[in-house]
Each structure stands twice: as structure tokens, then as C-alpha cells.
Protein backbone atom coordinates (compact mmCIF):
# COMPACT_ATOMS: atom_id res chain seq x y z
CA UNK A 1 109.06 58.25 65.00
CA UNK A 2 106.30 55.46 63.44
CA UNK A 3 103.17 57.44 63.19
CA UNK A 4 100.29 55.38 65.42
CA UNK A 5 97.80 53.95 62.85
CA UNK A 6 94.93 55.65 65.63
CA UNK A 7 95.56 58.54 68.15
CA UNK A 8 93.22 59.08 71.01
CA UNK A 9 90.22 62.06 70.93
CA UNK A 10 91.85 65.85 71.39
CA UNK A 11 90.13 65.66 74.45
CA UNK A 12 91.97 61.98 75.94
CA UNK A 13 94.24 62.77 78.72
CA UNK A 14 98.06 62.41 77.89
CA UNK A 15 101.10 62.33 79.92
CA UNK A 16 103.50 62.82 77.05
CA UNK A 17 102.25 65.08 73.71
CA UNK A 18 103.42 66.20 70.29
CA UNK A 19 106.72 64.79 70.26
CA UNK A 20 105.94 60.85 70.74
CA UNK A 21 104.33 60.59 68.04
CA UNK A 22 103.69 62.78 64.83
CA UNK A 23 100.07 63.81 65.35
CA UNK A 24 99.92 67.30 67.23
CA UNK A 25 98.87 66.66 70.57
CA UNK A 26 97.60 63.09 70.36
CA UNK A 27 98.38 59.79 72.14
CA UNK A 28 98.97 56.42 71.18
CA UNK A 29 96.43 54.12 71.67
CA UNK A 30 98.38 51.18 69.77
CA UNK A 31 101.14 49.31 70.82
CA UNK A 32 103.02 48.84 67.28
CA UNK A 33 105.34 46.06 66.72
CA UNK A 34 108.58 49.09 66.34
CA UNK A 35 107.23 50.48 69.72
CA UNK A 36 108.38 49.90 73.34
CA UNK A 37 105.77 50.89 76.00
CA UNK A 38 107.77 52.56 79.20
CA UNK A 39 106.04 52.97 82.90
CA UNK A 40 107.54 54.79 85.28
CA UNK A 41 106.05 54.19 88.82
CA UNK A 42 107.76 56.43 91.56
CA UNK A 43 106.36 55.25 95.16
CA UNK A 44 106.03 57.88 97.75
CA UNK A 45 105.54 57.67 101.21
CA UNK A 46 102.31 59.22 101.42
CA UNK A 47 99.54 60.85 98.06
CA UNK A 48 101.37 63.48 96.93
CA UNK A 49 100.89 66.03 93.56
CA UNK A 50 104.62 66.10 92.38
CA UNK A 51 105.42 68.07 89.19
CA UNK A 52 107.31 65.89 86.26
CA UNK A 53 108.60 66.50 82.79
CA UNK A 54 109.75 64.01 80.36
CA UNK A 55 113.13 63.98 78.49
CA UNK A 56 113.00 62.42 75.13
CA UNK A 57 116.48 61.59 73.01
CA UNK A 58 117.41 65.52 74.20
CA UNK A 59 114.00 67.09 74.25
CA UNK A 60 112.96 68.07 77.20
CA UNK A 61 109.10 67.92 77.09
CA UNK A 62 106.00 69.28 77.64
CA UNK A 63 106.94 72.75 76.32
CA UNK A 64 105.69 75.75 78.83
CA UNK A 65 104.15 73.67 81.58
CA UNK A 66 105.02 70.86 83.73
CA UNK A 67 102.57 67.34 84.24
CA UNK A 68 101.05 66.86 87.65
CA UNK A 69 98.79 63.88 88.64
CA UNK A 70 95.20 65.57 88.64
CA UNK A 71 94.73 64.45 92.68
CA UNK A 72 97.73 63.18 94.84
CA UNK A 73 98.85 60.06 94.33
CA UNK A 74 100.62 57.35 96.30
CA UNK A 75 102.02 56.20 93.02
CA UNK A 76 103.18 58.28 90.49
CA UNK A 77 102.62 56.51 86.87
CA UNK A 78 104.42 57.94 83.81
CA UNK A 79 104.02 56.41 80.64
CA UNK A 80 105.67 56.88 76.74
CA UNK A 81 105.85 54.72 73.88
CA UNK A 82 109.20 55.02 72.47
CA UNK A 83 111.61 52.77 70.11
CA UNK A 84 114.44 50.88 70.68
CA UNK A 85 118.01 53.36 71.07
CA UNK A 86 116.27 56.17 72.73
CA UNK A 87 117.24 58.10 75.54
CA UNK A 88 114.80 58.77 78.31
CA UNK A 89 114.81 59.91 81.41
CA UNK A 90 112.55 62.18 83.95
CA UNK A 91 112.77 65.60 85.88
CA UNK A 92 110.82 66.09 89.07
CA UNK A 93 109.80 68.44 91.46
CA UNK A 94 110.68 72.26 91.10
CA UNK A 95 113.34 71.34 88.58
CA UNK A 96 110.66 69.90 86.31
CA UNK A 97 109.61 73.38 85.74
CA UNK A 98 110.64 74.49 82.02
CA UNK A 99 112.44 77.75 83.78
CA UNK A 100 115.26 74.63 85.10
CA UNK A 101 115.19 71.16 84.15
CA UNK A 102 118.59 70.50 84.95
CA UNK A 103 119.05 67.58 86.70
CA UNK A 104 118.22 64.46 84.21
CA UNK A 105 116.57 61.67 86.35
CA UNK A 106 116.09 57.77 85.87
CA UNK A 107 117.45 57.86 82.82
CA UNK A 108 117.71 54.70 80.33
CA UNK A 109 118.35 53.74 76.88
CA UNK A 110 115.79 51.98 75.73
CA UNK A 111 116.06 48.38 74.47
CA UNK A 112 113.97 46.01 72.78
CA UNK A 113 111.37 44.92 75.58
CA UNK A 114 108.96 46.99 77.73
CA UNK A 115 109.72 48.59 80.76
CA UNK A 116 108.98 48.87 83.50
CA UNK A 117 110.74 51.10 86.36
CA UNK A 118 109.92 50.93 89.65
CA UNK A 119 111.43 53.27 92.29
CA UNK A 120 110.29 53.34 95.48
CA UNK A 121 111.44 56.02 98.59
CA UNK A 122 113.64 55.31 101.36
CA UNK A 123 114.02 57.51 104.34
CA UNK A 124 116.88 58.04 106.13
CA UNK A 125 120.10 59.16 105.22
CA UNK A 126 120.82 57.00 102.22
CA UNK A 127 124.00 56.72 99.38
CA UNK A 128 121.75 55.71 96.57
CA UNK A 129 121.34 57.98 93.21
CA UNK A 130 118.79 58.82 91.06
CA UNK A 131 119.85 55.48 88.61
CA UNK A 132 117.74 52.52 87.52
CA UNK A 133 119.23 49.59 87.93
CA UNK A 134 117.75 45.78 85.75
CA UNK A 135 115.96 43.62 88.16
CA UNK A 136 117.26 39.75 87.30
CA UNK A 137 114.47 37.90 86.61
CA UNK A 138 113.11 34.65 88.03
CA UNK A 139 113.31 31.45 86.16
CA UNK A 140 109.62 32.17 85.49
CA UNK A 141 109.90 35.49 84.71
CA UNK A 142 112.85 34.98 82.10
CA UNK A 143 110.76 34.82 78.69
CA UNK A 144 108.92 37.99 79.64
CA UNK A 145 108.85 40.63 76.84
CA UNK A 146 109.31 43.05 79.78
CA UNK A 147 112.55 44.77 80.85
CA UNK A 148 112.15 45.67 84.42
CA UNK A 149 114.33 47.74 86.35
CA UNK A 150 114.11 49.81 89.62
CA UNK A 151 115.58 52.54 91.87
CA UNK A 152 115.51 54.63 95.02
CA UNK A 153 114.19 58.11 95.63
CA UNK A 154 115.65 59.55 99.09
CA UNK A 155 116.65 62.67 100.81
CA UNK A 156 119.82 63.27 98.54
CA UNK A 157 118.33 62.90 95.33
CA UNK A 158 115.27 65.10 97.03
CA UNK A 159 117.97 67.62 96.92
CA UNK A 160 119.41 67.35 93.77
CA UNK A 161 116.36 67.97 91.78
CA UNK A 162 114.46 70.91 94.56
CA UNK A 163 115.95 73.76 92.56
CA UNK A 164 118.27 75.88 94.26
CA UNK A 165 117.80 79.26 93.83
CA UNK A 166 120.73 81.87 93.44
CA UNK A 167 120.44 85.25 95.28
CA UNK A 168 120.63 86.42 91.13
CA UNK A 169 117.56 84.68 91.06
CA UNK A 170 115.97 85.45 94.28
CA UNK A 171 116.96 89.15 93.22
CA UNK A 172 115.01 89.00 90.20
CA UNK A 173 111.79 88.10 91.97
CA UNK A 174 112.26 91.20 93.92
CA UNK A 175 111.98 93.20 91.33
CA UNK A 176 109.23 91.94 89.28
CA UNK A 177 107.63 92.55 92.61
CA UNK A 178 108.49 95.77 92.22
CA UNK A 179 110.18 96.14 95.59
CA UNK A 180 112.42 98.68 96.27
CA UNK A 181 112.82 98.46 100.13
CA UNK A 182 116.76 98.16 100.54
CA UNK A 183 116.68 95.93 103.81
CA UNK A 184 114.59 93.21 102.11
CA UNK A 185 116.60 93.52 98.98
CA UNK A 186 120.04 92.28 101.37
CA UNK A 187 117.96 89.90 103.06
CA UNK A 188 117.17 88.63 99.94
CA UNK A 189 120.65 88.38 99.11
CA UNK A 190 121.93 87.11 102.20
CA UNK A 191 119.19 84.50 102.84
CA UNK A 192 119.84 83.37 98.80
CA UNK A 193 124.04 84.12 99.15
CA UNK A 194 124.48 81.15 101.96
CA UNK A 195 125.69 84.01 104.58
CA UNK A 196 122.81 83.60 107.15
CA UNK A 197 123.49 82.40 110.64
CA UNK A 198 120.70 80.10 111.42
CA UNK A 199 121.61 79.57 114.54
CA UNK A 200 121.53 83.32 116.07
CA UNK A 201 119.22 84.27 113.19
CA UNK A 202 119.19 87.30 111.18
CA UNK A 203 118.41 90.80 111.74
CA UNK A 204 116.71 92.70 108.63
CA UNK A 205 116.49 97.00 109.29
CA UNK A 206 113.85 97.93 106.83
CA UNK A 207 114.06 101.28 104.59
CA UNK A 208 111.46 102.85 107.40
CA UNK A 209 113.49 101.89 110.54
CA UNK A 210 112.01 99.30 111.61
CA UNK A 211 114.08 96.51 112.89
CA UNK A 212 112.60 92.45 112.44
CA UNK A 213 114.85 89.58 114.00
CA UNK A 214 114.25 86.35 111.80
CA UNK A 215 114.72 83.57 114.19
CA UNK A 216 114.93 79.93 112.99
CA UNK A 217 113.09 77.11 115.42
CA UNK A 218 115.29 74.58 116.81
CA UNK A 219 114.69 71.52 114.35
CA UNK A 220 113.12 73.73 111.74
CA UNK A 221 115.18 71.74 109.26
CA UNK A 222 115.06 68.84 111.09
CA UNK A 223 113.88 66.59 108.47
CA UNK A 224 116.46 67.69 105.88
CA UNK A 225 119.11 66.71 108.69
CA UNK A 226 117.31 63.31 109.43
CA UNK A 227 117.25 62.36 105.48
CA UNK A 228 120.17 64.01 103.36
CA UNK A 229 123.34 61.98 103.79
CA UNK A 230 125.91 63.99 101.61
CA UNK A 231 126.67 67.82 101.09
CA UNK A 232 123.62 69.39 102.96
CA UNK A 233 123.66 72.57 104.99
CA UNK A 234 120.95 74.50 106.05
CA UNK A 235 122.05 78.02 105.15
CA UNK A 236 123.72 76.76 102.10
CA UNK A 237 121.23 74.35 100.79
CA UNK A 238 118.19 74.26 103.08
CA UNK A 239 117.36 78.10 102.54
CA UNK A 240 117.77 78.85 98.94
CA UNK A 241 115.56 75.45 98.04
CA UNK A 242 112.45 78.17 99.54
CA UNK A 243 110.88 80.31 96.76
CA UNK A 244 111.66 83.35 96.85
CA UNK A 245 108.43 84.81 96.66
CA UNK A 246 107.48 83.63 100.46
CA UNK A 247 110.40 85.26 101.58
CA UNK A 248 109.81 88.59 99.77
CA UNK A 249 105.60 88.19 100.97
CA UNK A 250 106.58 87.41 104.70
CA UNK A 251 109.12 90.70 104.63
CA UNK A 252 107.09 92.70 103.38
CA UNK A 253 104.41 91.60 105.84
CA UNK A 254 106.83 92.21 108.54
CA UNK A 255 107.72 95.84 107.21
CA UNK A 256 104.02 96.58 107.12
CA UNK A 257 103.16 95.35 110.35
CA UNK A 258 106.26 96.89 112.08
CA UNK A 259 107.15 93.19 113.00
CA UNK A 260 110.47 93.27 115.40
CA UNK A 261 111.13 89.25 114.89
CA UNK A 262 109.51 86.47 113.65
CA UNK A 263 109.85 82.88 113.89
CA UNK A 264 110.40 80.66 110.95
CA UNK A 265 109.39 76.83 112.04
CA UNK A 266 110.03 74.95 108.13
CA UNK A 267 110.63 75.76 104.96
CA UNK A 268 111.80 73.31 102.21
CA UNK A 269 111.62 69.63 103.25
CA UNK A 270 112.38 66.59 101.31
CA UNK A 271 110.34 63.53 103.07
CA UNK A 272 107.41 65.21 105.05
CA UNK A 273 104.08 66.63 104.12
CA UNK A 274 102.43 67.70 101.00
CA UNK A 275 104.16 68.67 97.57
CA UNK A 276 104.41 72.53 97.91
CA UNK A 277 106.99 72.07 101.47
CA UNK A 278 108.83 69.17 98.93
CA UNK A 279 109.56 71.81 96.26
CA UNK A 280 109.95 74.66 98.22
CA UNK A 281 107.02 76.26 97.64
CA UNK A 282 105.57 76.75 101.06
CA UNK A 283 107.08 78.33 104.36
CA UNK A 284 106.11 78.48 107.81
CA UNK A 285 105.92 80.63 110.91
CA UNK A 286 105.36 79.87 114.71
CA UNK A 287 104.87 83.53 115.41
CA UNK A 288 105.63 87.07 115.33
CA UNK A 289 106.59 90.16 118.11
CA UNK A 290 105.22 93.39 116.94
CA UNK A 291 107.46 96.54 117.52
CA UNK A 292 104.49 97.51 120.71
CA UNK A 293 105.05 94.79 121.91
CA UNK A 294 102.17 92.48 121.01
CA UNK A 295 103.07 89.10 120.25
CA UNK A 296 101.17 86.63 117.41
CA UNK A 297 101.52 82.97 118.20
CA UNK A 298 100.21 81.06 115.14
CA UNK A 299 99.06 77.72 118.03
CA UNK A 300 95.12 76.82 119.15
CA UNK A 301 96.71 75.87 122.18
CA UNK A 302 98.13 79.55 122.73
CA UNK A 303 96.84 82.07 124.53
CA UNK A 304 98.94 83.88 122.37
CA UNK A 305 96.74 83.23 119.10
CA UNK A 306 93.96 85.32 120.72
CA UNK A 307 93.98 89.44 121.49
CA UNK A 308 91.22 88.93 123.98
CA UNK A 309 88.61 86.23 125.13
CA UNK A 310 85.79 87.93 122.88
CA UNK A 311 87.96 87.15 119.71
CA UNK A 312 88.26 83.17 120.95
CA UNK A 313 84.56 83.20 121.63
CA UNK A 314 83.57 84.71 118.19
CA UNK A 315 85.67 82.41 116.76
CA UNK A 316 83.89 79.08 118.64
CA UNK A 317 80.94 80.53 116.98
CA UNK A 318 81.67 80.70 113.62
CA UNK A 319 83.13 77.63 113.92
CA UNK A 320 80.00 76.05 115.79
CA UNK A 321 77.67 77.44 113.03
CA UNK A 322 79.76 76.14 110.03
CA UNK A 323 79.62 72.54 111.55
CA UNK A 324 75.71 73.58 112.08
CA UNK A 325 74.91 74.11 108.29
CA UNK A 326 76.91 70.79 107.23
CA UNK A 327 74.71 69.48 109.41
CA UNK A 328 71.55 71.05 107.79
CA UNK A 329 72.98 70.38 104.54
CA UNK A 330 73.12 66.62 105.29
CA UNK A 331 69.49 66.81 106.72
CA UNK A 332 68.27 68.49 103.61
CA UNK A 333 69.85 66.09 101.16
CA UNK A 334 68.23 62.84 103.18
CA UNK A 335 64.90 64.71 102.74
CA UNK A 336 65.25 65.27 99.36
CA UNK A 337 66.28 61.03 99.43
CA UNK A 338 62.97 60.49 101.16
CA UNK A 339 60.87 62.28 98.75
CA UNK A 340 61.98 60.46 95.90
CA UNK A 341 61.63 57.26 97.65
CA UNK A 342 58.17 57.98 99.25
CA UNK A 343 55.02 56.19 98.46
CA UNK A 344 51.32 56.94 98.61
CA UNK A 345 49.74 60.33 99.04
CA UNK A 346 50.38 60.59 102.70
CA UNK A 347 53.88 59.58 102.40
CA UNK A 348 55.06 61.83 99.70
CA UNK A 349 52.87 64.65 101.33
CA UNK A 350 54.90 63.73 104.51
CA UNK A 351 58.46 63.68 102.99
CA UNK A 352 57.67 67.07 100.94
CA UNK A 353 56.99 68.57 104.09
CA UNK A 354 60.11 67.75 105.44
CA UNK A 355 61.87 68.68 102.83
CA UNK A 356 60.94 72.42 103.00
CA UNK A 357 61.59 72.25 106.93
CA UNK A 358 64.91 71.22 105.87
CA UNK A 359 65.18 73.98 103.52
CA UNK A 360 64.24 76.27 105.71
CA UNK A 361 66.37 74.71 108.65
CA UNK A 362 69.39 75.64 105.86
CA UNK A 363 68.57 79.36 105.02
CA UNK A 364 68.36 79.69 109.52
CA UNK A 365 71.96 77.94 109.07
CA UNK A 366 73.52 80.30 106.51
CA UNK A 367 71.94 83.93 108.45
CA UNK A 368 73.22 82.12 111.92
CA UNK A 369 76.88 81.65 110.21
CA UNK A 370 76.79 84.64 108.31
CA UNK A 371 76.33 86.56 111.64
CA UNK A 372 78.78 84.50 113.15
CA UNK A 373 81.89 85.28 110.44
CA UNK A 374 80.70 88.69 111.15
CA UNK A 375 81.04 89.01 114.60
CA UNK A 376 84.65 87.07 114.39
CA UNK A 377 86.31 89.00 111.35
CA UNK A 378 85.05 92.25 113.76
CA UNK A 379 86.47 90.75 116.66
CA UNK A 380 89.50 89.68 114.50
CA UNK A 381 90.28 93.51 113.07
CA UNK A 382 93.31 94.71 114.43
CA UNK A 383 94.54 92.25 116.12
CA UNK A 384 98.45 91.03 115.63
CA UNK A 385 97.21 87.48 113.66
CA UNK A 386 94.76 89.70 111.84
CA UNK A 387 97.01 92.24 110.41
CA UNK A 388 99.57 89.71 109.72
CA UNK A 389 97.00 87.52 108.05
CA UNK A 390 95.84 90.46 105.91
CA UNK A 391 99.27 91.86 105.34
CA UNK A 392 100.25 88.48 103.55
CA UNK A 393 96.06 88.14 101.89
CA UNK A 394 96.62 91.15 100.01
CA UNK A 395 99.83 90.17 98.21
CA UNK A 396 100.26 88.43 94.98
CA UNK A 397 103.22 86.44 95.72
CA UNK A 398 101.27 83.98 97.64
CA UNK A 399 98.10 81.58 96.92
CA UNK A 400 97.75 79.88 100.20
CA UNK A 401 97.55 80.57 103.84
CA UNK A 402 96.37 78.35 106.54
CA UNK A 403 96.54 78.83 109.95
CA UNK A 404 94.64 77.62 113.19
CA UNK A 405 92.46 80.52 112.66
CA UNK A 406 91.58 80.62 108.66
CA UNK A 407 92.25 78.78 105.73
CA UNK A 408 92.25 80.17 102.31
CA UNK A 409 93.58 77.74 99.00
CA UNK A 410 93.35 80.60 96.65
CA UNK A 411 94.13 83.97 97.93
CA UNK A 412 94.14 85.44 94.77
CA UNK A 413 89.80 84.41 94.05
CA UNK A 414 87.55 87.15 95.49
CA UNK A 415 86.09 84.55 98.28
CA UNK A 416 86.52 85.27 101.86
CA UNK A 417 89.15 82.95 103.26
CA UNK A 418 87.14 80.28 105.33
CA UNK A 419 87.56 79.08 109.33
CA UNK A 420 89.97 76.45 109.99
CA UNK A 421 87.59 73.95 111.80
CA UNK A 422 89.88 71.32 112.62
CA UNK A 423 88.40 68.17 110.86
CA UNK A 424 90.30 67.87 107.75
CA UNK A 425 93.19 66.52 107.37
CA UNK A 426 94.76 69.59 106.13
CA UNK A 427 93.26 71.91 108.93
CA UNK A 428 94.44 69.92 111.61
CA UNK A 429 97.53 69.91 110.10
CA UNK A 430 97.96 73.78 110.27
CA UNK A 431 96.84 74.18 114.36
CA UNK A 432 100.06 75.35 115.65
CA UNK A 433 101.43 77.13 112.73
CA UNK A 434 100.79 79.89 109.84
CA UNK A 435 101.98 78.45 106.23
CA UNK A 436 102.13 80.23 103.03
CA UNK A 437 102.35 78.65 99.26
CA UNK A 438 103.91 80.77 96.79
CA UNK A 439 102.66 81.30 93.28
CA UNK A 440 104.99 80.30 90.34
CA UNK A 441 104.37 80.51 86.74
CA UNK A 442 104.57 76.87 86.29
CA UNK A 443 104.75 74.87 89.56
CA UNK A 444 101.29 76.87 91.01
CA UNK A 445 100.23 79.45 88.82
């Protein structure tokens, strides 16, 4: 291609580099007369971080990592300066990981104007593809130097690009987890091999005896059902769209734990919630039945959640003294306001005083909560949530778990998973269920 008479800093953010122009890792900045500027907006249905890639006249591009928006989006913008006769097109989701990239969306050859594409998501079971189709313009549109074109994203073509794993695949996680266990290595297979009943569940008899029922909640594909017109089945392709590495953590967990069943409430979803359900990173559970008998239900509104009142209580507490230090937090930082703001020697003499209340009001916050996570996690030892909780904390499969009880966005950091407080939008979210994200070398390292 043209080389750009200017290219951006090393440090300028790209979505496309190395291979649009002939700089290593530049951008254009200038819109050359043998250039056509492409935009890709995809529309989603709520701010989501959705993995892409970029196909380029056969290259499939970046090399060794996918593109992500740096904070979820409502509208996914890609962007390329190409010439006229190329061939373009996008991948998305799981299959824009380089392990897959498969399934060529969007595509177009590219003509002589500007594009733009605009494709916008439609729920409901739909018989659209993933295909761009020119928008005719308007009497006062038709001496634009813009092609504009757009297109549909829906269940189906959800499912075409969530990668499908094969129980090959799935099989080779297991053993780069170095798992040996012969019950979770057939589960694996089964659950990947499309041979799972999911209406009377599946039993899994562990190398050590134990016994775990995997029961799937009525409606626990519900969505795919609701959205996915042609070709979808939930053991066939509702299953194997799940990492594998969620399944392997939660079986594992279950072996440990002497689990006897456990109840699987959503896996991979097309049209509902955040980006790691979408692309089958993340998998949930309503509860599990330990082999004594002692059940963990994964719901505030449970008794279930709770071994004993004292456990509920500590947990208030912790929860009470986190909100307290925000609080203190917030009062320090308006102190800190006033002293900058104050006037005259009896004013700023006033405002510094407050200021070290406030400071000391925040180091009585942090001993209070400290005490407080204390008594809780002490409370919390042994208990069925607890051990399950740990069982899956202590794996490297996973990144994530949230629950009504704790929520921790990087298992794999040496902080302390936090308390679920039920204010965010995420931690309300996660009140009547545990969810785990997997790790993957490309799609959440």
C-alpha cells in the first residue's frame, strides 16, 4: 500500500497496525487521495467490551492478540484506511481470537468512496446474516463521497462467530491443566461430544468415589432459545460455546469439596449481560449439595447462603464498615476542598483542623473494617460457600468470581477478594448466583 506522508507517535492508539500501511506499527493520520477511510460501527444493546480482529485482502490481523475497546462501549467503532479492490471484513467475539478466526464477518470489497457500515442488533429469533447490505441514498445524500451500507447482528450470527469448542479441544485444556482425574476427563468429553442430557442432567463419579449430579436450571439457556432462529441446541451448541476451563475449575471444585450435585443456572449467552457470558467465557451456579449433606445456595435471599446466623451477622458488618470508610473517605476529601478554599487565619486554622479529624475519622474506618473482614472470613471458614469459594480462588483456570457474598476481578493478584455490597451495578447483578470468568491466552489473559 501508499506509504502515509505522516504516521501518528509510537505511542497513538491504533485499531489496525503494521499491515495498513508500511511504517511498523504506525497509523495514518492522512486521508490520501488513493485511500478510502472505512468505519465500522456495530450497535449493541447495552456497553459491552467485545473482542475484534480485522481481515485485510487475506490477512487476518493483529498478529497474537485480539482489539478490545479500552471500556465498554454501546458502539463499537472500527476504523482502516484501505484502497479501492480490497477485501475486508471483521471477526468478533471468541472467534476473533488468533487461536480461530474462522468465521469472516461484514465483509466488503472496497470501492471508490468511504464507508461507512452500520449494523445494529436485533433480538429475537431473526433470518438475517452477518452481510452488509448498500443503503440507497436520498436525493440529498446522492453526491456524497460516502458509500454507506448496513447490517444486523442477532442471535444466529451470535452463534456463528462464539467458537465452538470440540471435546479435542476441551481435552487439551485438561491436560495443560495437568488433570488426570478420569471422571472429569469423560465429563469433559461428554459435555464437549454433544452427548449430555440437559434435561435429567449428568452424573460425573470422580477417580476418589465421589459421585456429583450436574443439574441444568430450567431456562438456563433460555436466552439462546428466545434469540437463535436456526440450528441451535443446547447440548449440541449451547454447551461447547463455554470455555473449557470453567468446566474443568468447577469439577475440580466439586471433586475437592466432595460436591454430590450442583446446579448450573447459564453459561454461554448471545443477547444478555456483559462480554465474558457473550463469548463463553463465564459460567454460573445456583448452588451446590455437599456429599454430608450441607447444601450452598449462591442467593442473599437464602437461608441457604448462610451456615449459621453469626456468619450473616459478620457479614452485615463488614459490609456496614466498608460503606463506613467511603463515607470517611468522602468526608476527608471535602476537608481537604475546604482547606484549599479557606480564607483568613481563623478559617484555614479551622479547615486544617478538620482535616486531621477527617484523617483520623479514616484510620478509625480502616481498623473498624479490618476487624470486620476478620471476624467474617473467620465466620466464613468452613462453611459449604466458603470451601467452594476457595476451592475455585486457588485455581488458575479462572480470573473472576462474584457472588452475593464476595467479589474478586482478578483472582490470580495477591489481594483479598472484596465484599459484594450490593450497590454496583455488577454486584447487584451477582445476588442470587456464583459466576466464574475463565482465563484465556488472548480473550482474558
Amino acid at each position: 500500500m501508499t506509504k502515509p506522508e505522516k504516521s501518528q507517535s509510537a505511542n497513538a492508539q491504533c485499531d489496525i497496525k503494521g499491515l495498513l500501511n508500511e511504517q511498523e506499527n504506525s497509523c495514518v493520520t492522512q486521508h490520501l487521495p488513493a485511500q478510502v477511510a472505512v468505519t465500522y460501527e456495530i450497535h449493541f444493546d447495552q456497553k459491552l467490551r467485545l473482542p475484534y480482529a480485522f481481515y485485510w485482502n487475506g490477512v487476518k490481523q493483529p498478529e497474537n492478540k485480539v482489539l478490545k475497546p479500552k471500556q465498554a462501549t454501546a458502539i463499537l467503532t472500527i476504523q482502516a484506511l484501505v484502497k479501492e479492490g480490497d477485501k475486508i471484513g471483521l471477526y468478533l467475539g471468541s472467534d476473533a481470537s488468533p487461536e480461530f478466526r474462522h468465521e469472516l464477518l461484514y465483509p466488503l470489497t472496497v470501492g471508490n468512496k468511504d464507508i461507512k457500515a452500520i449494523i445494529k442488533t436485533k433480538k429475537n429469533p431473526q433470518d438475517d446474516v452477518a452481510e452488509l447490505t448498500p443503503v440507497t441514498p436520498t436525493d440529498a445524500d446522492k453526491n456524497s463521497t460516502e458509500s454507506r451500507y448496513e447490517g444486523w447482528l442477532t442471535g444466529d450470527i451470535w452463534m456463528r462467530f462464539s467458537h465452538r469448542y470440540s471435546a479435542k479441544e476441551a481435552t487439551a485444556h485438561l491436560l495443560n491443566a495437568g488433570e488426570k482425574d478420569t471422571g472429569i476427563a469423560k465429563a469433559i468429553a461428554d459435555l464437549y461430544g454433544g452427548s449430555v442430557n440437559t434435561n435429567t442432567g449428568y452424573s460425573v463419579q470422580f477417580d476418589n468415589k465421589n459421585n456429583c449430579q450436574i443439574i441444568f436450571q430450567t431456562g438456563s439457556d433460555a436466552n439462546c432459545r428466545a434469540n437463535i432462529k436456526k440450528g441451535y441446541d443446547f447440548a449440541r451448541e449451547g454447551l461447547p460455546r463455554v470455555h473449557p476451563r470453567t468446566w474443568i475449575a468447577f469439577l475440580q471444585a466439586a471433586r475437592d469439596c466432595s460436591i454430590s450435585s450442583m446446579e448450573i443456572t447459564s453459561g454461554w449467552r448471545p443477547m444478555l449481560g456483559s462480554a465474558t457470558h457473550r463469548i463463553g467465557l463465564g459460567l454460573d451456579i445456583k448452588s451446590v449439595k455437599n456429599s454430608d449433606g450441607s447444601t450452598a445456595i449462591f442467593d442473599k435471599n437464602n437461608s441457604g447462603l448462610w451456615q449459621n446466623n453469626d456468619e450473616k451477622l459478620a457479614h452485615a458488618k463488614w459490609v456496614e464498615s466498608e460503606q463506613n470508610l467511603t463515607e470517611a473517605k468522602i468526608a476527608l476529601n471535602d476537608a481537604i476542598k475546604e482547606v484549599k478554599q479557606a480564607k483568613g487565619e481563623e478559617g484555614i486554622r479551622d479547615a486544617r483542623q478538620r482535616e486531621i479529624q477527617a484523617k483520623g475519622e479514616i484510620t478509625d474506618a480502616e481498623n473498624r473494617r479490618t476487624k470486620a473482614k476478620e471476624l467474617f472470613q473467620k465466620k466464613h471458614k468452613g462453611s459449604a460457600t466458603g470451601n467452594f469459594e476457595q476451592a475455585l480462588m486457588k485455581t488458575s483456570l479462572i480470573k473472576q468470581i462474584f457472588d452475593p457474598l464476595l467479589m474478586d476481578s482478578n483472582t490470580q493478584d495477591q489481594l483479598e477478594a472484596g465484599v459484594n455490597i450490593n450497590k454496583s451495578d455488577n454486584e447487584q447483578k451477582h445476588q442470587d448466583h456464583l459466576h466464574v470468568t475463565a482465563t484465556d491466552t488472548y480473550l482474558l489473559p
